[in-house]
C-alpha atoms as a PDB file:
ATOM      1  CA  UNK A   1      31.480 -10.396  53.713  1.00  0.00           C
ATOM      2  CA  UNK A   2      34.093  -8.419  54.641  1.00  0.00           C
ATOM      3  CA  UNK A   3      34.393  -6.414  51.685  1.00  0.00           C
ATOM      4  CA  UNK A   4      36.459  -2.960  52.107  1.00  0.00           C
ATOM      5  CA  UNK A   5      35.046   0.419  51.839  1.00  0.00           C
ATOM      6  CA  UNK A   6      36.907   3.760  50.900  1.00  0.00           C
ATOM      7  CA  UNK A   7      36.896   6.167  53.725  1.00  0.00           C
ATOM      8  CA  UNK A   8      35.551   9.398  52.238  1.00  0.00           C
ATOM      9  CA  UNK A   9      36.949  12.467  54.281  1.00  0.00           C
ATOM     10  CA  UNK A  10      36.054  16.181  54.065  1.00  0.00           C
ATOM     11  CA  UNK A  11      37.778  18.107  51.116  1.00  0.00           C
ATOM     12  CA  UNK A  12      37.972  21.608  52.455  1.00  0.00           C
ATOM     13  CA  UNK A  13      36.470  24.571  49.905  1.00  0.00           C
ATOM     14  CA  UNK A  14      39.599  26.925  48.822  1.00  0.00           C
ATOM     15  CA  UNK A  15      39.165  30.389  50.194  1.00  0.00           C
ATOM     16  CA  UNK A  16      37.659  32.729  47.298  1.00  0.00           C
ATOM     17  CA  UNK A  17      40.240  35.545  47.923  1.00  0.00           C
ATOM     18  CA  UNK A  18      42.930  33.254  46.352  1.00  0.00           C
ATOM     19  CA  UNK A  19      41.840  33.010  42.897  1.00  0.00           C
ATOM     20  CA  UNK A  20      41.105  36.923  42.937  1.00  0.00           C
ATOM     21  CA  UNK A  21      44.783  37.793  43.438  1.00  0.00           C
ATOM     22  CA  UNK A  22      46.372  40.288  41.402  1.00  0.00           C
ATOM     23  CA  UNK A  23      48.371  39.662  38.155  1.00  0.00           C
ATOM     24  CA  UNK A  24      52.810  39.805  38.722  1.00  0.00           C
ATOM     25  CA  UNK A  25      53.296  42.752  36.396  1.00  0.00           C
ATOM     26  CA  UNK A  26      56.616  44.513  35.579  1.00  0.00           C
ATOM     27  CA  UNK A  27      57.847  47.026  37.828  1.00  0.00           C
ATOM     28  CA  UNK A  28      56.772  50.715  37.214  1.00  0.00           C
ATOM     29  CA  UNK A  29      60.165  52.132  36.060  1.00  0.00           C
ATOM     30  CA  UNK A  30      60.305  55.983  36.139  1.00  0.00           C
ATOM     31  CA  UNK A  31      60.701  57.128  32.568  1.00  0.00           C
ATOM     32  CA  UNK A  32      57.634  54.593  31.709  1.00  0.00           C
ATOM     33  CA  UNK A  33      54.796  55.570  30.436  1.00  0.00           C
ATOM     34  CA  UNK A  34      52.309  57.118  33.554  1.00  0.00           C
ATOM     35  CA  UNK A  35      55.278  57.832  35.942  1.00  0.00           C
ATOM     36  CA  UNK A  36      56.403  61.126  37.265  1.00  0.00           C
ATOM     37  CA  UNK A  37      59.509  60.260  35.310  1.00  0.00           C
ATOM     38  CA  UNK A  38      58.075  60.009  32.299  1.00  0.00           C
ATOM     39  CA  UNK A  39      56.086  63.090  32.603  1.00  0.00           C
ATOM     40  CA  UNK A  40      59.273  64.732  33.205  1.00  0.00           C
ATOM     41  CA  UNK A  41      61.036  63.194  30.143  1.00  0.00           C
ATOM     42  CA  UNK A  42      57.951  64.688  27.834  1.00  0.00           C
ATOM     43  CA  UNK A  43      58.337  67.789  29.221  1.00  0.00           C
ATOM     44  CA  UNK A  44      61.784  68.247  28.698  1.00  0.00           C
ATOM     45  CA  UNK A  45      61.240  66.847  25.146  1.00  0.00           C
ATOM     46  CA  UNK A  46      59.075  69.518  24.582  1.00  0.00           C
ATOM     47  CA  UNK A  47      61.140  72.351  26.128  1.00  0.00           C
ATOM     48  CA  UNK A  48      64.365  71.328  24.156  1.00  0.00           C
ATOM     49  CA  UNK A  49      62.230  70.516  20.748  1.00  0.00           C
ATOM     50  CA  UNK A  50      60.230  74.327  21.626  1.00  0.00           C
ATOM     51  CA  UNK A  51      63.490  75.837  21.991  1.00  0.00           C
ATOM     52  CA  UNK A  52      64.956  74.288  18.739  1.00  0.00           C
ATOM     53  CA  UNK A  53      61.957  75.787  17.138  1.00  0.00           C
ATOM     54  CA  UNK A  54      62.230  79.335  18.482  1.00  0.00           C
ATOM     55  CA  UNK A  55      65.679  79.690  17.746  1.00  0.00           C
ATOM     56  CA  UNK A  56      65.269  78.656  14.171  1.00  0.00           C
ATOM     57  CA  UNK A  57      62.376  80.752  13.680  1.00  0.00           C
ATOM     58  CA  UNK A  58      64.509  83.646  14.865  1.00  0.00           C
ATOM     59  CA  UNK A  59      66.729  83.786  12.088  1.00  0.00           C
ATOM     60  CA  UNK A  60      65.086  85.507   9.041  1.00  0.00           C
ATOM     61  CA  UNK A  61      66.622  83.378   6.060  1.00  0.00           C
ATOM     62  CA  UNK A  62      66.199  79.598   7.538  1.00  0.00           C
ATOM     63  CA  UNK A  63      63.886  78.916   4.821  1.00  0.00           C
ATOM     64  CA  UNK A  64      66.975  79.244   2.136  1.00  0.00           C
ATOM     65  CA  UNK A  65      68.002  75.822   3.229  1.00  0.00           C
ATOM     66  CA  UNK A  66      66.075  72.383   2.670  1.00  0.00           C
ATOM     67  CA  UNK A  67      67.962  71.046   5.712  1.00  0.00           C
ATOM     68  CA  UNK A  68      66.973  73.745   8.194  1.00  0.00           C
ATOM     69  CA  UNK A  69      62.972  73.778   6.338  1.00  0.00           C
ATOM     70  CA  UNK A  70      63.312  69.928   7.472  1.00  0.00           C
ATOM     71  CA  UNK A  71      64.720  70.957  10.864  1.00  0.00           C
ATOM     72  CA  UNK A  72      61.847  73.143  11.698  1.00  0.00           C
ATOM     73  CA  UNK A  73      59.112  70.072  10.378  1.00  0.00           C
ATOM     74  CA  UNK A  74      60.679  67.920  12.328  1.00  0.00           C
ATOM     75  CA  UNK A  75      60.849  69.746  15.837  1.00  0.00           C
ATOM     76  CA  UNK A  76      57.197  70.935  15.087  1.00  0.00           C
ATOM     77  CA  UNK A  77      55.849  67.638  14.933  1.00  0.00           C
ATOM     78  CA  UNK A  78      58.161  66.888  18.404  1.00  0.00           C
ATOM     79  CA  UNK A  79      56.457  69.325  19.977  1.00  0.00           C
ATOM     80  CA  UNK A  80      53.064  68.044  19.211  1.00  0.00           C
ATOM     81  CA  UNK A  81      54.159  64.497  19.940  1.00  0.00           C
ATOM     82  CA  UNK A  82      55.905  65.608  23.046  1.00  0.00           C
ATOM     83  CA  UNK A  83      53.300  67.917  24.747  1.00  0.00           C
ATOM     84  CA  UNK A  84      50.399  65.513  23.460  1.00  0.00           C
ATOM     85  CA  UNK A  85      51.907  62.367  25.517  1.00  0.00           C
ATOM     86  CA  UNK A  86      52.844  64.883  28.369  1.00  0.00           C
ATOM     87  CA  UNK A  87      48.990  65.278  28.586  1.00  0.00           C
ATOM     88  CA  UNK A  88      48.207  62.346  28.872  1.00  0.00           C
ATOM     89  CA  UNK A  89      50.705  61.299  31.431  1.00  0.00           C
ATOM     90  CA  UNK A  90      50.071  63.751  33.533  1.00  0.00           C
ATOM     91  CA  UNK A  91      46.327  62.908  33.526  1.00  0.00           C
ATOM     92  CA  UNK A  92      47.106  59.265  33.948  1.00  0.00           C
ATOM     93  CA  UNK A  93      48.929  60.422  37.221  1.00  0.00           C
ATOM     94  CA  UNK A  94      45.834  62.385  38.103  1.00  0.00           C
ATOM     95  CA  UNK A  95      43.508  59.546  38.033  1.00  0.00           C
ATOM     96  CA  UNK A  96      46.462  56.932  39.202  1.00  0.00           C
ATOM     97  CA  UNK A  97      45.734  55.177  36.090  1.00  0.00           C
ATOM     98  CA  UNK A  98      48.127  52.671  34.320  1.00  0.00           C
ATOM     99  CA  UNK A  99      49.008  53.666  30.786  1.00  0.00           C
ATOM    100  CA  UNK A 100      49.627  49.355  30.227  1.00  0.00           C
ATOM    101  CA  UNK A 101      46.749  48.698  27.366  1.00  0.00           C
ATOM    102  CA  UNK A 102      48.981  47.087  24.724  1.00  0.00           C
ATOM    103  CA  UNK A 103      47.665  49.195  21.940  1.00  0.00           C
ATOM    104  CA  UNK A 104      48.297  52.077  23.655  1.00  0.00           C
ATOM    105  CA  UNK A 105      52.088  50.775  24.379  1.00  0.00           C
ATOM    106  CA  UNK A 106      52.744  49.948  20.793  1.00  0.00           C
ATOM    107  CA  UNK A 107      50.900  53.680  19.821  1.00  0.00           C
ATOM    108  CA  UNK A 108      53.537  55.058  21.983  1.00  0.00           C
ATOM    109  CA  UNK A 109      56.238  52.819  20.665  1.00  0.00           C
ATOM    110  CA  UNK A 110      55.998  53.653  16.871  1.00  0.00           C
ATOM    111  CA  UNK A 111      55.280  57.222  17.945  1.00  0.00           C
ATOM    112  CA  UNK A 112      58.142  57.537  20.003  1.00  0.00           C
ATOM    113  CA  UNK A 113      60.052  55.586  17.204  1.00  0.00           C
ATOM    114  CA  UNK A 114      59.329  57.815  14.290  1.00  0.00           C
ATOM    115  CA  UNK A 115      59.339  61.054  16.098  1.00  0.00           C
ATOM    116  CA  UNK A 116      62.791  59.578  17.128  1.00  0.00           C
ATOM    117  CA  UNK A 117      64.185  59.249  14.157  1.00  0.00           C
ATOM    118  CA  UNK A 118      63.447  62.627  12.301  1.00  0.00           C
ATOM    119  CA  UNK A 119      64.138  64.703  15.373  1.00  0.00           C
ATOM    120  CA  UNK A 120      67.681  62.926  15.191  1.00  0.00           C
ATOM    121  CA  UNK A 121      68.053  62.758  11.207  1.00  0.00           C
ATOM    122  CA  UNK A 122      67.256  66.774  11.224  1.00  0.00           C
ATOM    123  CA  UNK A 123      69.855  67.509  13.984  1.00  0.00           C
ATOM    124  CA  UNK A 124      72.049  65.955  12.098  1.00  0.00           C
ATOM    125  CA  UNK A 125      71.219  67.412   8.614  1.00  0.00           C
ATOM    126  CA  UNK A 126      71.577  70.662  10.813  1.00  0.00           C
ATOM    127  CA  UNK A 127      74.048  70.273  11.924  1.00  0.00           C
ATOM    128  CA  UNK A 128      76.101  69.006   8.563  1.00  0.00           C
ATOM    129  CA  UNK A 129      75.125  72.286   6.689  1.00  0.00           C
ATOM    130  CA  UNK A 130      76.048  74.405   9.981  1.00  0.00           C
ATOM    131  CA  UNK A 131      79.765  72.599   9.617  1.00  0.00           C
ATOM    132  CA  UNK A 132      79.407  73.177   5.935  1.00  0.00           C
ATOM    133  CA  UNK A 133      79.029  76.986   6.203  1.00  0.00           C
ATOM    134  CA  UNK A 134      81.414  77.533   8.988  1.00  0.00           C
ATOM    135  CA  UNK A 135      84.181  75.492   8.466  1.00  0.00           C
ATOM    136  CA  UNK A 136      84.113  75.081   4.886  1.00  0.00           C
ATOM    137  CA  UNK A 137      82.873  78.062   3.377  1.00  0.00           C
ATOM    138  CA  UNK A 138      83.986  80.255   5.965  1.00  0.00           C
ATOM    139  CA  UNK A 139      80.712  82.166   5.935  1.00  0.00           C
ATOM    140  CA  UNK A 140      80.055  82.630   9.785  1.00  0.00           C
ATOM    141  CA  UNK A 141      80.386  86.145   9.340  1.00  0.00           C
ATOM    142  CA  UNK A 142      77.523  86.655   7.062  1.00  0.00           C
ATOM    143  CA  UNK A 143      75.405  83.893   8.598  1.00  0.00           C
ATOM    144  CA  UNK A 144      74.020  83.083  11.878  1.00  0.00           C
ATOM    145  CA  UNK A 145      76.090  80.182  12.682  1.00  0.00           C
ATOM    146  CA  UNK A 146      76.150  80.549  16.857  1.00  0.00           C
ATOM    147  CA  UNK A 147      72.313  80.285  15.975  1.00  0.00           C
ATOM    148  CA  UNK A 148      72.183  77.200  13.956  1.00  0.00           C
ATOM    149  CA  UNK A 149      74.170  75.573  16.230  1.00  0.00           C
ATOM    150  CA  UNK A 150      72.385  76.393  19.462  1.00  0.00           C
ATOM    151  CA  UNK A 151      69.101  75.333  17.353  1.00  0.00           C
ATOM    152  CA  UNK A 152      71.092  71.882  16.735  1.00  0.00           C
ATOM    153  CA  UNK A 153      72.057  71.486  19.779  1.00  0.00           C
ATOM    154  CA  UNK A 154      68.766  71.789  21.124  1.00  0.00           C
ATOM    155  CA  UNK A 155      67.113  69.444  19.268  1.00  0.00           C
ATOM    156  CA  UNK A 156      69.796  67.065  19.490  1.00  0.00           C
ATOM    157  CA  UNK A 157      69.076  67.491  23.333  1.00  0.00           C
ATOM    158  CA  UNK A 158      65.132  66.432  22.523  1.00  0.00           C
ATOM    159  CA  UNK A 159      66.333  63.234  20.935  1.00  0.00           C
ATOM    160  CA  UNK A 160      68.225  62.363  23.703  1.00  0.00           C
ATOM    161  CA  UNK A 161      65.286  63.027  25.956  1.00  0.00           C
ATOM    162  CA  UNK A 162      63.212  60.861  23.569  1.00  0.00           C
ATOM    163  CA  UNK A 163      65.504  57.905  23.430  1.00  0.00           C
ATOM    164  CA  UNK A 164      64.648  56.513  27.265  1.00  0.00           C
ATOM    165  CA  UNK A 165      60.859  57.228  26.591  1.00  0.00           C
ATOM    166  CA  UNK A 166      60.797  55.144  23.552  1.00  0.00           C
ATOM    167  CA  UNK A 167      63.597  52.265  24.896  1.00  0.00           C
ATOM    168  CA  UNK A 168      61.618  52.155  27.958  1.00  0.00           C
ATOM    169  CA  UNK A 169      58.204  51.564  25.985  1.00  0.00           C
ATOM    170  CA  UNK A 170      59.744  49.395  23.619  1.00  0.00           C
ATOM    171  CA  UNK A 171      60.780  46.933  26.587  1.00  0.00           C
ATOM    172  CA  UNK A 172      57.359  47.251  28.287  1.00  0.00           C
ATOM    173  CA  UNK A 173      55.881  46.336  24.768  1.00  0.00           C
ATOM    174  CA  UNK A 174      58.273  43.389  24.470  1.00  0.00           C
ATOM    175  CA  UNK A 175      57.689  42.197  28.173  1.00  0.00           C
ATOM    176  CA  UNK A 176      53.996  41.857  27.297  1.00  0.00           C
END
């Protein structure tokens, strides 16, 4: 009988480290959530969206205007958005933690979103009626025009500090 038999040979045992190896994420862009750059974009949306605030608090008769009552809403809840995700990226730095959890991404996109938005509608709402009443009406005299439009300028300076956070979010969302 000279039937054939396989040959069995050893099968080595993979090593254990290999199948323990750490996820390929995205790159840590600065301006992400939990980087030193975006730390430093929340604080500078706070700063600019503070000093939009103070200025427009200065000026005694702010209040006659719907625009400028909408303008001071509007950097208000900035600064609360701002200073509140400053805190926590600045904490997430402390503890070199990742801010990746994807329902703390989209939290920060629709936050960033929103905040956005009004901080950009009200600068320009601001700025329309500060146009309105220098230019047009000629009123500078009797108003507080340099005022309004340092305020504007301010916060348009906040929503220009919020656009990267919230692009840069909104791709880290997507890239999920």
């Amino acid at each position: 009988m000279n039937a054939s038999h396989p040959a069995v040979h050893p099968v080595e045992v993979p090593p254990t480290d290999v199948l323990h190896l750490p996820r390929v994420t995205m790159k840590d862009y600065q301006g992400m959530p939990g980087t030193v750059g975006g730390l430093l974009l929340r604080l500078g949306q706070f700063c600019f969206a503070v000093a939009a605030f103070g200025i427009m608090l200065s000026i005694d008769d702010f209040s006659t205007v719907t625009a400028f009552c909408y303008f001071v809403a509007a950097t208000v809840l900035q600064c609360l958005w701002s200073f509140s995700l400053a805190v926590i990226d600045g904490y997430a730095l402390l503890v070199k933690r990742s801010l990746r959890n994807s329902l703390v991404v989209s939290l920060f996109v629709v936050g960033d979103g929103v905040t956005a938005t009004l901080t950009f509608a009200a600068a320009c709402a601001s700025a329309g009626i500060t146009v309105l009443i220098g230019n047009d009406l000629r009123q500078c005299d009797h108003n507080h025009c340099a005022k309004y439009e340092t305020a504007t300028a301010m916060a348009f300076l906040s929503w220009f500090m919020v656009s990267p956070s919230f692009l840069l979010t909104f791709w880290l969302l997507a890239a999920r």
